[in-house]
PDB file of N, CA and C in Angstrom:
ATOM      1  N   UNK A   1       2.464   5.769   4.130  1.00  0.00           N
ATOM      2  CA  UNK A   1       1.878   4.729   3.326  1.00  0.00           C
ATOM      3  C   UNK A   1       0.740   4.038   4.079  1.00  0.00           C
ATOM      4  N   UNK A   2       1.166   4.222   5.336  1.00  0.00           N
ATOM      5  CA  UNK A   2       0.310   3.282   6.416  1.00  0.00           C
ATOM      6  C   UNK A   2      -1.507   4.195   6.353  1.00  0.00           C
ATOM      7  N   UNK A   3      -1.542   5.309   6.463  1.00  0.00           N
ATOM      8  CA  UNK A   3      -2.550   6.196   6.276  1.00  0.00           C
ATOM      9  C   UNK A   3      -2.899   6.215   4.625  1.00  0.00           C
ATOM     10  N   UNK A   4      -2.915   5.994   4.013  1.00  0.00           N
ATOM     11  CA  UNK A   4      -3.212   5.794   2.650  1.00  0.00           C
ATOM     12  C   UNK A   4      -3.644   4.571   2.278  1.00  0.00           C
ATOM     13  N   UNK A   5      -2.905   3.474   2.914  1.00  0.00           N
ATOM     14  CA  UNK A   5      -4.077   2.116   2.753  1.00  0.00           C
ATOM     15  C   UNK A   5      -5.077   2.183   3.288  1.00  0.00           C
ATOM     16  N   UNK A   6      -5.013   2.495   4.812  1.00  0.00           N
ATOM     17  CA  UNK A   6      -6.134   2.871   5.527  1.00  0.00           C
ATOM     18  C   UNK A   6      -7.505   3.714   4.747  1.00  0.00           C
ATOM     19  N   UNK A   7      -7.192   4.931   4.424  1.00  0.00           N
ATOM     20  CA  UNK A   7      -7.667   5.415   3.576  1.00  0.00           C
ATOM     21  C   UNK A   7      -8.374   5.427   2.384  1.00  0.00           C
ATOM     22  N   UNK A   8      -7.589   4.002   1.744  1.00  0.00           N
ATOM     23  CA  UNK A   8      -8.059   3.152   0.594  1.00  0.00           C
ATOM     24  C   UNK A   8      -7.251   3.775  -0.742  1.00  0.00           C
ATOM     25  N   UNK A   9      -6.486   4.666  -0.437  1.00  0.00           N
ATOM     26  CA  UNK A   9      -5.931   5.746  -1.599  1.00  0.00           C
ATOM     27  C   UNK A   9      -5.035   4.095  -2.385  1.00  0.00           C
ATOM     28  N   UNK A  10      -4.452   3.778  -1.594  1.00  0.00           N
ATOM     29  CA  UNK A  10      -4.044   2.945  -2.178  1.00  0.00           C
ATOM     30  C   UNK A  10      -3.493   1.607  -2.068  1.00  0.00           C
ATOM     31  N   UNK A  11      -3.393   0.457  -2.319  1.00  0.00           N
ATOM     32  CA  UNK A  11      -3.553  -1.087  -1.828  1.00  0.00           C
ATOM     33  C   UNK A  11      -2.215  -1.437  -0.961  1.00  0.00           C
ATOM     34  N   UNK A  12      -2.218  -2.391  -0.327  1.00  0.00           N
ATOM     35  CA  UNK A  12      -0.976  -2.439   0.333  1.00  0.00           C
ATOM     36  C   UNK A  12       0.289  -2.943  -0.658  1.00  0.00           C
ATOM     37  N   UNK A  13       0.332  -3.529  -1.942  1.00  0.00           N
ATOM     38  CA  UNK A  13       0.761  -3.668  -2.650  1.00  0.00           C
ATOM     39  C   UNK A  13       2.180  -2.637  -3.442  1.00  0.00           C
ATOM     40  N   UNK A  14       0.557  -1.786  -3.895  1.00  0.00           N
ATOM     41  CA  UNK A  14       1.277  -0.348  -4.384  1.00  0.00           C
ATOM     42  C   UNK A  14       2.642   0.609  -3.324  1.00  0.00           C
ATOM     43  N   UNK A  15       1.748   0.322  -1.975  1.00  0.00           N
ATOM     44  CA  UNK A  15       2.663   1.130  -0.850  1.00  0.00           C
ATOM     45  C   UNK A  15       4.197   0.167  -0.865  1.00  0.00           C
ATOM     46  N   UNK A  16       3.521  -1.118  -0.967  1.00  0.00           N
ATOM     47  CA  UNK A  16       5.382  -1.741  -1.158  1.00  0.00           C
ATOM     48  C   UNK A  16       6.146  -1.471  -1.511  1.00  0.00           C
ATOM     49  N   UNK A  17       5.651  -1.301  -3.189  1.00  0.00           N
ATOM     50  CA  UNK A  17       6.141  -1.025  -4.221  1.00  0.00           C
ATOM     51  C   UNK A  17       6.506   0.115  -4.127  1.00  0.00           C
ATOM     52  N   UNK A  18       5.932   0.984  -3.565  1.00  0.00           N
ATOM     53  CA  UNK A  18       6.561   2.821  -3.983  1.00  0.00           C
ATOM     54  C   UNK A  18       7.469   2.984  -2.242  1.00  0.00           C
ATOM     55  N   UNK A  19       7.321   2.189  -1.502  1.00  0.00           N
ATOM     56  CA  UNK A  19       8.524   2.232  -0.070  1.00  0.00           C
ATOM     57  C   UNK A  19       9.303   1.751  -0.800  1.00  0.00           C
ATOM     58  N   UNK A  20       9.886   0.495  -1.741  1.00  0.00           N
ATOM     59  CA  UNK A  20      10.963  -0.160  -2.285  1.00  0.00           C
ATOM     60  C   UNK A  20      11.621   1.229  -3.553  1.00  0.00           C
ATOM     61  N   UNK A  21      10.818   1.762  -3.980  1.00  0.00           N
ATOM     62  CA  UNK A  21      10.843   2.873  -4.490  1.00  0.00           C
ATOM     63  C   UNK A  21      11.618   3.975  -4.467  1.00  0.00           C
ATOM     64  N   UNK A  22      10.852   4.525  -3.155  1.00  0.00           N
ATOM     65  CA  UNK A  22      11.455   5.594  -2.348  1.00  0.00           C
ATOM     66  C   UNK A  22      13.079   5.703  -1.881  1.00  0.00           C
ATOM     67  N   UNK A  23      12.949   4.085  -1.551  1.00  0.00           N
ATOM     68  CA  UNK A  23      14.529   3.510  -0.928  1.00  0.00           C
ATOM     69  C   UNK A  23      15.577   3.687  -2.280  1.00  0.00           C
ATOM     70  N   UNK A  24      15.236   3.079  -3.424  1.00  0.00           N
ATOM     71  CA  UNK A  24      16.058   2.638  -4.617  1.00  0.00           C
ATOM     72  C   UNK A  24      16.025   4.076  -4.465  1.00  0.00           C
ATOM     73  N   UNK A  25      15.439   5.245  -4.962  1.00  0.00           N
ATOM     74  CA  UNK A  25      15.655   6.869  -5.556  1.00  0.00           C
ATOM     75  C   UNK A  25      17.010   7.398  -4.270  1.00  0.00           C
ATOM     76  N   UNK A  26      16.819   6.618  -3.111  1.00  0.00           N
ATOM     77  CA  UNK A  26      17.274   7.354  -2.270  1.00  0.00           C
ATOM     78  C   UNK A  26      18.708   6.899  -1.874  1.00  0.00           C
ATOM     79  N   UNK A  27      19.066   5.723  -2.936  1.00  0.00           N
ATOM     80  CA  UNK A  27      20.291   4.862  -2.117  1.00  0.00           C
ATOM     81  C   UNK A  27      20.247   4.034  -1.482  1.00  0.00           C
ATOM     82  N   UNK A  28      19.575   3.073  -0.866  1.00  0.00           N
ATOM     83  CA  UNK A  28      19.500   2.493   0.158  1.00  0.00           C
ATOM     84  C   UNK A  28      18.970   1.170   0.247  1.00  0.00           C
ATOM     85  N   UNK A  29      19.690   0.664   0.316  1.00  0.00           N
ATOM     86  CA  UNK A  29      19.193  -0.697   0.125  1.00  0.00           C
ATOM     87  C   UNK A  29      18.196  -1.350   0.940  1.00  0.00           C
ATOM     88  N   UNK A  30      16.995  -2.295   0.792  1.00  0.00           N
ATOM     89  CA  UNK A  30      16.249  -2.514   1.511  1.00  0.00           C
ATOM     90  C   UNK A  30      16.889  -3.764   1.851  1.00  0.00           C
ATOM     91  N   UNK A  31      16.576  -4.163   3.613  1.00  0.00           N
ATOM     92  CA  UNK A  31      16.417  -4.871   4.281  1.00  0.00           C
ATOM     93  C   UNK A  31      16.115  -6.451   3.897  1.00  0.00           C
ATOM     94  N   UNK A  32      15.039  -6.420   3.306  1.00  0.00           N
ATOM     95  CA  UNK A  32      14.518  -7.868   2.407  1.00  0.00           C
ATOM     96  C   UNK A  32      14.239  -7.259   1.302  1.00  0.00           C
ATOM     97  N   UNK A  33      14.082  -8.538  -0.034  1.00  0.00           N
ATOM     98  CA  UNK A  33      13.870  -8.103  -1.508  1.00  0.00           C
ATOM     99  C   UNK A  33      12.259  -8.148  -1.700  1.00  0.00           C
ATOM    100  N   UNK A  34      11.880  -7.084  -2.947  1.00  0.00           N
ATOM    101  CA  UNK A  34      10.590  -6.660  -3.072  1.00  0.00           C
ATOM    102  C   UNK A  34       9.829  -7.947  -2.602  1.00  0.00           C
ATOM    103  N   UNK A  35      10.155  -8.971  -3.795  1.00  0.00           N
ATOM    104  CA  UNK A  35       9.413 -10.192  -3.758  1.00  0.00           C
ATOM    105  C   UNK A  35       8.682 -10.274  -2.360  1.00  0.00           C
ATOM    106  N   UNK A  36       9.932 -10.770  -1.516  1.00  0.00           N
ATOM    107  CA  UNK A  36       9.556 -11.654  -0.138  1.00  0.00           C
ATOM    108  C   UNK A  36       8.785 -10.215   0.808  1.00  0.00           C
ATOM    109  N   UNK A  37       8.389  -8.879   0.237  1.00  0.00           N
ATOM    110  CA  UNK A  37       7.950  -7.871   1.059  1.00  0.00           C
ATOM    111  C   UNK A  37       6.065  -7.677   0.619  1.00  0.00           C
ATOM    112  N   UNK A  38       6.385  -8.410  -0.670  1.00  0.00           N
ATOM    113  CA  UNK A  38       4.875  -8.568  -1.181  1.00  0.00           C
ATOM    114  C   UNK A  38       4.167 -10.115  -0.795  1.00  0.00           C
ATOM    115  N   UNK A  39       4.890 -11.032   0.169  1.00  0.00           N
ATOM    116  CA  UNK A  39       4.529 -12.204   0.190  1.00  0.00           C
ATOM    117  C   UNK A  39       3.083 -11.814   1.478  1.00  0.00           C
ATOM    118  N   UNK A  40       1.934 -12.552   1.269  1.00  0.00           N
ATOM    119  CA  UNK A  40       0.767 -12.043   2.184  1.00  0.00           C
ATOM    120  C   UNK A  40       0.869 -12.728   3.617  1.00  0.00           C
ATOM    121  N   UNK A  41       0.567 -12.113   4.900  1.00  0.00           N
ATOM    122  CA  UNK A  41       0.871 -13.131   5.966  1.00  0.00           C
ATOM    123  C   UNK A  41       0.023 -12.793   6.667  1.00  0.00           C
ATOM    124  N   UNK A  42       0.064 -13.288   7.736  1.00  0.00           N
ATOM    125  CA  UNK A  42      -1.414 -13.103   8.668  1.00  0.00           C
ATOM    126  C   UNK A  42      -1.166 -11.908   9.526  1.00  0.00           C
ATOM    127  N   UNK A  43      -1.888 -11.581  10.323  1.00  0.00           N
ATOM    128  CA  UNK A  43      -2.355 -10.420  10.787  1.00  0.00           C
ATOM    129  C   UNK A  43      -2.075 -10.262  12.136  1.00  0.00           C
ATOM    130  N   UNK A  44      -1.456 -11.554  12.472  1.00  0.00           N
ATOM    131  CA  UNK A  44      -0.972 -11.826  14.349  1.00  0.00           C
ATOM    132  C   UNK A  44      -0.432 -10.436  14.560  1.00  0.00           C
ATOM    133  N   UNK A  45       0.667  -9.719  13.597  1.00  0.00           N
ATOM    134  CA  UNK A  45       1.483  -8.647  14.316  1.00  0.00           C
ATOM    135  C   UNK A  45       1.301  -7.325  13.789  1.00  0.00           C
ATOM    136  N   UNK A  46      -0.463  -7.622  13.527  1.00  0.00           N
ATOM    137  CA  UNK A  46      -1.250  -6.181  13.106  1.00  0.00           C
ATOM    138  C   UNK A  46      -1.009  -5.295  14.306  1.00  0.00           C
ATOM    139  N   UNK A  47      -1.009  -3.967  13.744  1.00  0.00           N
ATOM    140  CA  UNK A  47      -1.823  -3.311  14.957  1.00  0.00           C
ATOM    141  C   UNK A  47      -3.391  -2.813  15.515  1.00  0.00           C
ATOM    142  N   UNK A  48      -3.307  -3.312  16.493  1.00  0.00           N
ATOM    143  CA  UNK A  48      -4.289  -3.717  17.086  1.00  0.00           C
ATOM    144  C   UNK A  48      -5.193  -5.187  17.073  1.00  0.00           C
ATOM    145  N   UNK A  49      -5.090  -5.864  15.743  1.00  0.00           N
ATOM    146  CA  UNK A  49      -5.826  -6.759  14.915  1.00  0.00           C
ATOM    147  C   UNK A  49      -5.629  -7.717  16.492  1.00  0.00           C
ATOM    148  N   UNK A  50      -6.544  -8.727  16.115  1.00  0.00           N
ATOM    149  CA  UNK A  50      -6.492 -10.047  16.993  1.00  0.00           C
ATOM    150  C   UNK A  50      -5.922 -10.681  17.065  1.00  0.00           C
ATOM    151  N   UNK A  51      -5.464 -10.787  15.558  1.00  0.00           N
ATOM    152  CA  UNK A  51      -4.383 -11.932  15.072  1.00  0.00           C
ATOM    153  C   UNK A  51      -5.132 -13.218  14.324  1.00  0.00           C
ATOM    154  N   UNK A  52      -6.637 -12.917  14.514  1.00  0.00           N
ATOM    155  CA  UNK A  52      -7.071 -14.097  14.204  1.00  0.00           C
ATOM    156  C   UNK A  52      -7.211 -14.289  12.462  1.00  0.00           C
ATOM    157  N   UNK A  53      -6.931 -13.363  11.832  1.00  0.00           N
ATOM    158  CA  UNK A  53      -7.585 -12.756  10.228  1.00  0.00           C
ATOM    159  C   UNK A  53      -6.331 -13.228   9.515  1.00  0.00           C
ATOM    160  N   UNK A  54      -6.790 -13.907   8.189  1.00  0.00           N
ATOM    161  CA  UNK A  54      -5.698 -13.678   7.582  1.00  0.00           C
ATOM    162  C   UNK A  54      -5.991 -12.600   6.098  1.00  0.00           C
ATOM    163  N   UNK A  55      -4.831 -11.989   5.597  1.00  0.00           N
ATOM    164  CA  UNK A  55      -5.006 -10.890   4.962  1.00  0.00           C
ATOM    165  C   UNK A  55      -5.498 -11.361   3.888  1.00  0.00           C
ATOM    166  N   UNK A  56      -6.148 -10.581   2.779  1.00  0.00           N
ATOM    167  CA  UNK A  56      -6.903 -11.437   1.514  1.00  0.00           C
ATOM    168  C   UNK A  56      -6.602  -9.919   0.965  1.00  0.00           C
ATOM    169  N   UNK A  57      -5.620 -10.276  -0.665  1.00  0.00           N
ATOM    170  CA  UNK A  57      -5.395  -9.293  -1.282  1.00  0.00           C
ATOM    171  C   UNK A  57      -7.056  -9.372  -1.975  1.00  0.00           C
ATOM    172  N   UNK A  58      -6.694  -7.626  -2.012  1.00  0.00           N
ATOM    173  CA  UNK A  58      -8.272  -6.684  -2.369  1.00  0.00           C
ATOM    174  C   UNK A  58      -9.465  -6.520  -0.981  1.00  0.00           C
ATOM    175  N   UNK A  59      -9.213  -6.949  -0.318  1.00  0.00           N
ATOM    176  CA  UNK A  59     -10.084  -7.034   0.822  1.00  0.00           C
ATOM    177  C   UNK A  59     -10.144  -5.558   1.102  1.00  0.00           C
ATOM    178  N   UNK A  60     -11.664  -4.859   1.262  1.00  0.00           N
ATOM    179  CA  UNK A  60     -11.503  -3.769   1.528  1.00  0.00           C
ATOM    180  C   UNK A  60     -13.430  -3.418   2.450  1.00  0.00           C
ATOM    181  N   UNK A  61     -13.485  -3.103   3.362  1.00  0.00           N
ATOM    182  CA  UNK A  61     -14.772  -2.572   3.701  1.00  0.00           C
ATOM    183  C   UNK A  61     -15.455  -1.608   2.499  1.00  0.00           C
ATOM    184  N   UNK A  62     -17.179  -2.207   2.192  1.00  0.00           N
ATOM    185  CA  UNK A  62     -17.844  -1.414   0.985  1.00  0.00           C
ATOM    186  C   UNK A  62     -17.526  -0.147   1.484  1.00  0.00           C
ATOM    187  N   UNK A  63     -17.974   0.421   0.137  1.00  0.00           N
ATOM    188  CA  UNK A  63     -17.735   2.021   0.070  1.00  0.00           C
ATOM    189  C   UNK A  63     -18.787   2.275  -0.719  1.00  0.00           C
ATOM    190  N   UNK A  64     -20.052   3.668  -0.599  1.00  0.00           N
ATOM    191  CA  UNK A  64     -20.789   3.812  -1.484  1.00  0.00           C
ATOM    192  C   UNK A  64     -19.701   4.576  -2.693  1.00  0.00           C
ATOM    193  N   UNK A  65     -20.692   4.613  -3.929  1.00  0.00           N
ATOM    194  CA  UNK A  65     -20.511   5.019  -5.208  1.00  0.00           C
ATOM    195  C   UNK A  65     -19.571   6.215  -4.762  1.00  0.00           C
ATOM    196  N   UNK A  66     -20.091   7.217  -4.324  1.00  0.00           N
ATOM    197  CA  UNK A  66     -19.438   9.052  -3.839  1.00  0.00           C
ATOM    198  C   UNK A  66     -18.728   8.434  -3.273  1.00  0.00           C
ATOM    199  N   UNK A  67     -18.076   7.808  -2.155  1.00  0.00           N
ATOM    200  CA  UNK A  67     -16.885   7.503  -1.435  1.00  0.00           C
ATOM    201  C   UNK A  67     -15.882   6.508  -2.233  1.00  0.00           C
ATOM    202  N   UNK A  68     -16.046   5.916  -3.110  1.00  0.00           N
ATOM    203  CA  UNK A  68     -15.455   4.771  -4.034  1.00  0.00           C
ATOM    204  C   UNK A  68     -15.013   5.834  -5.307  1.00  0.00           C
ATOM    205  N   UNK A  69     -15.889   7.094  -5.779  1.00  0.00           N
ATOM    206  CA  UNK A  69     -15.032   7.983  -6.790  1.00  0.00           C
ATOM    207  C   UNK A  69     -14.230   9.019  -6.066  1.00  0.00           C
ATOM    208  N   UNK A  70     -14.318   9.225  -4.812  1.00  0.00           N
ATOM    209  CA  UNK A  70     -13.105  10.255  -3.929  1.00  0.00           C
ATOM    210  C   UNK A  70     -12.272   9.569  -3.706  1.00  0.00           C
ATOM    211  N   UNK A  71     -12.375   7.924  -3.299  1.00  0.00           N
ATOM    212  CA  UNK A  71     -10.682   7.412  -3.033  1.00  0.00           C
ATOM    213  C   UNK A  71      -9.730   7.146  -4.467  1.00  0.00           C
ATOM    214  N   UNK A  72     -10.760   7.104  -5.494  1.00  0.00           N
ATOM    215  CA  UNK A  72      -9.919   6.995  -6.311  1.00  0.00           C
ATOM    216  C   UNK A  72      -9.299   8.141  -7.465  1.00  0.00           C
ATOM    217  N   UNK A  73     -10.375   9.350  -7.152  1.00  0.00           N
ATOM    218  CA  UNK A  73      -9.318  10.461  -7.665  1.00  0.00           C
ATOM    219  C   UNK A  73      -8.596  10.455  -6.938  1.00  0.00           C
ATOM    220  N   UNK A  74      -8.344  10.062  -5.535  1.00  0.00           N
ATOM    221  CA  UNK A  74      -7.360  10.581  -4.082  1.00  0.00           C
ATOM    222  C   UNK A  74      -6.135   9.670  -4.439  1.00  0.00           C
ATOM    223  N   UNK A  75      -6.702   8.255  -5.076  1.00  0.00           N
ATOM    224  CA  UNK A  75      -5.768   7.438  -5.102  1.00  0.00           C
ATOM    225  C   UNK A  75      -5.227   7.964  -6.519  1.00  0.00           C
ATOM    226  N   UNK A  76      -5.714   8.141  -7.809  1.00  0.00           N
ATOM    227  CA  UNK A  76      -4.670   8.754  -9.287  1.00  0.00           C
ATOM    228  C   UNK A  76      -3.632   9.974  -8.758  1.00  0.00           C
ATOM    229  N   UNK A  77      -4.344  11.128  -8.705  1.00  0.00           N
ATOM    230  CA  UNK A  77      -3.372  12.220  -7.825  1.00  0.00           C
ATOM    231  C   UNK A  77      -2.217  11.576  -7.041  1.00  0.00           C
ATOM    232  N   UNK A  78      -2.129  10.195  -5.712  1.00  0.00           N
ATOM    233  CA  UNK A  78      -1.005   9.944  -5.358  1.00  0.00           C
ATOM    234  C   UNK A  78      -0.118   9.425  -6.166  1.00  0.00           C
ATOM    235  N   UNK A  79      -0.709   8.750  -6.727  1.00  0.00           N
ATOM    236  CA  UNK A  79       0.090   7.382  -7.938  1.00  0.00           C
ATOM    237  C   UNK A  79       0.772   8.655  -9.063  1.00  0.00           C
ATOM    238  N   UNK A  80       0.374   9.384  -9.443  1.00  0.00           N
ATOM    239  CA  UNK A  80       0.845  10.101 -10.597  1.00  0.00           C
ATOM    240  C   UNK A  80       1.915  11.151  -9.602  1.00  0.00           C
ATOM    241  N   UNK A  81       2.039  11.491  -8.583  1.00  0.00           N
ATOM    242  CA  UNK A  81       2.835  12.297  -7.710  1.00  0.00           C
ATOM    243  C   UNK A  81       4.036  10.775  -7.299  1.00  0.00           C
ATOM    244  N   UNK A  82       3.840   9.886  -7.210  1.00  0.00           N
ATOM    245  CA  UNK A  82       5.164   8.948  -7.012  1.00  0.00           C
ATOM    246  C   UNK A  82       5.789   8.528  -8.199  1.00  0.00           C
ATOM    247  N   UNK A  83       5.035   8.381  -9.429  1.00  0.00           N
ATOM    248  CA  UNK A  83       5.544   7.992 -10.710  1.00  0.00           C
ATOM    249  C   UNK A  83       6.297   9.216 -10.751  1.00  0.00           C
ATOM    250  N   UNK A  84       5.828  10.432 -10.685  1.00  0.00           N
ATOM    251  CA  UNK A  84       7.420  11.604 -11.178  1.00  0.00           C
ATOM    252  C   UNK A  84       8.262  11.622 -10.351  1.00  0.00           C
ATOM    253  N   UNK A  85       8.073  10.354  -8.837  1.00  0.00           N
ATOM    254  CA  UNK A  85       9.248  11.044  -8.077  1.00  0.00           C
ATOM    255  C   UNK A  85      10.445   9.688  -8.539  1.00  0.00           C
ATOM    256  N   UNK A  86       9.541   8.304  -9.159  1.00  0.00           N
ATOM    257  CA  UNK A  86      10.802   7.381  -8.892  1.00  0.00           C
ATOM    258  C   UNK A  86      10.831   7.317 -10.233  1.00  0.00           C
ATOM    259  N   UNK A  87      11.866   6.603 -10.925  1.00  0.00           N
ATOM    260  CA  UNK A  87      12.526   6.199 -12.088  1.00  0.00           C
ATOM    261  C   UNK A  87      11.665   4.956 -12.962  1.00  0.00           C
ATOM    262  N   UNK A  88      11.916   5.351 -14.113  1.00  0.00           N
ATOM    263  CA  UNK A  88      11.371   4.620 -14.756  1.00  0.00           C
ATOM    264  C   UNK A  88      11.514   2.681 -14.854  1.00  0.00           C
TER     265      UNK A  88
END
């Protein structure tokens, strides 16, 4: 998931959502509830980060036009490959 935000395939949001996902298909109860896993926090225990940033949902470095329509066929293709794997 961690290489796919990076990537831009897809928001850190979505990756929550389809790790909370993955867990429910698989049995397993998560650790903390979705809610408090989507709450935004700062960046102190990024890796690598400074610590000084705080996260801002949608925040993303520009992308030209050609690189902004490859992450997002890259990103439909993933999203439609996790929708058949978890439950409705």
């Amino acid at each position: 998931m961690l290489r796919r935000i990076v990537e831009h395939e897809i928001t850190p949001e979505e990756a929550v959502r389809a790790y909370h996902g993955v867990l429910q298909a698989a049995g397993v109860a998560p650790l903390r509830k979705l809610e408090d896993d989507l709450q935004l926090t700062s960046g102190i225990t990024s890796y690598g980060g400074s610590g000084s940033k705080i996260v801002k949902p949608g925040s993303a470095p520009e992308q030209t036009p050609a690189s902004a329509k490859a992450s997002r066929t890259r990103l439909d293709a993933q999203l439609a490959r996790l929708r058949q794997r978890l439950p409705e």
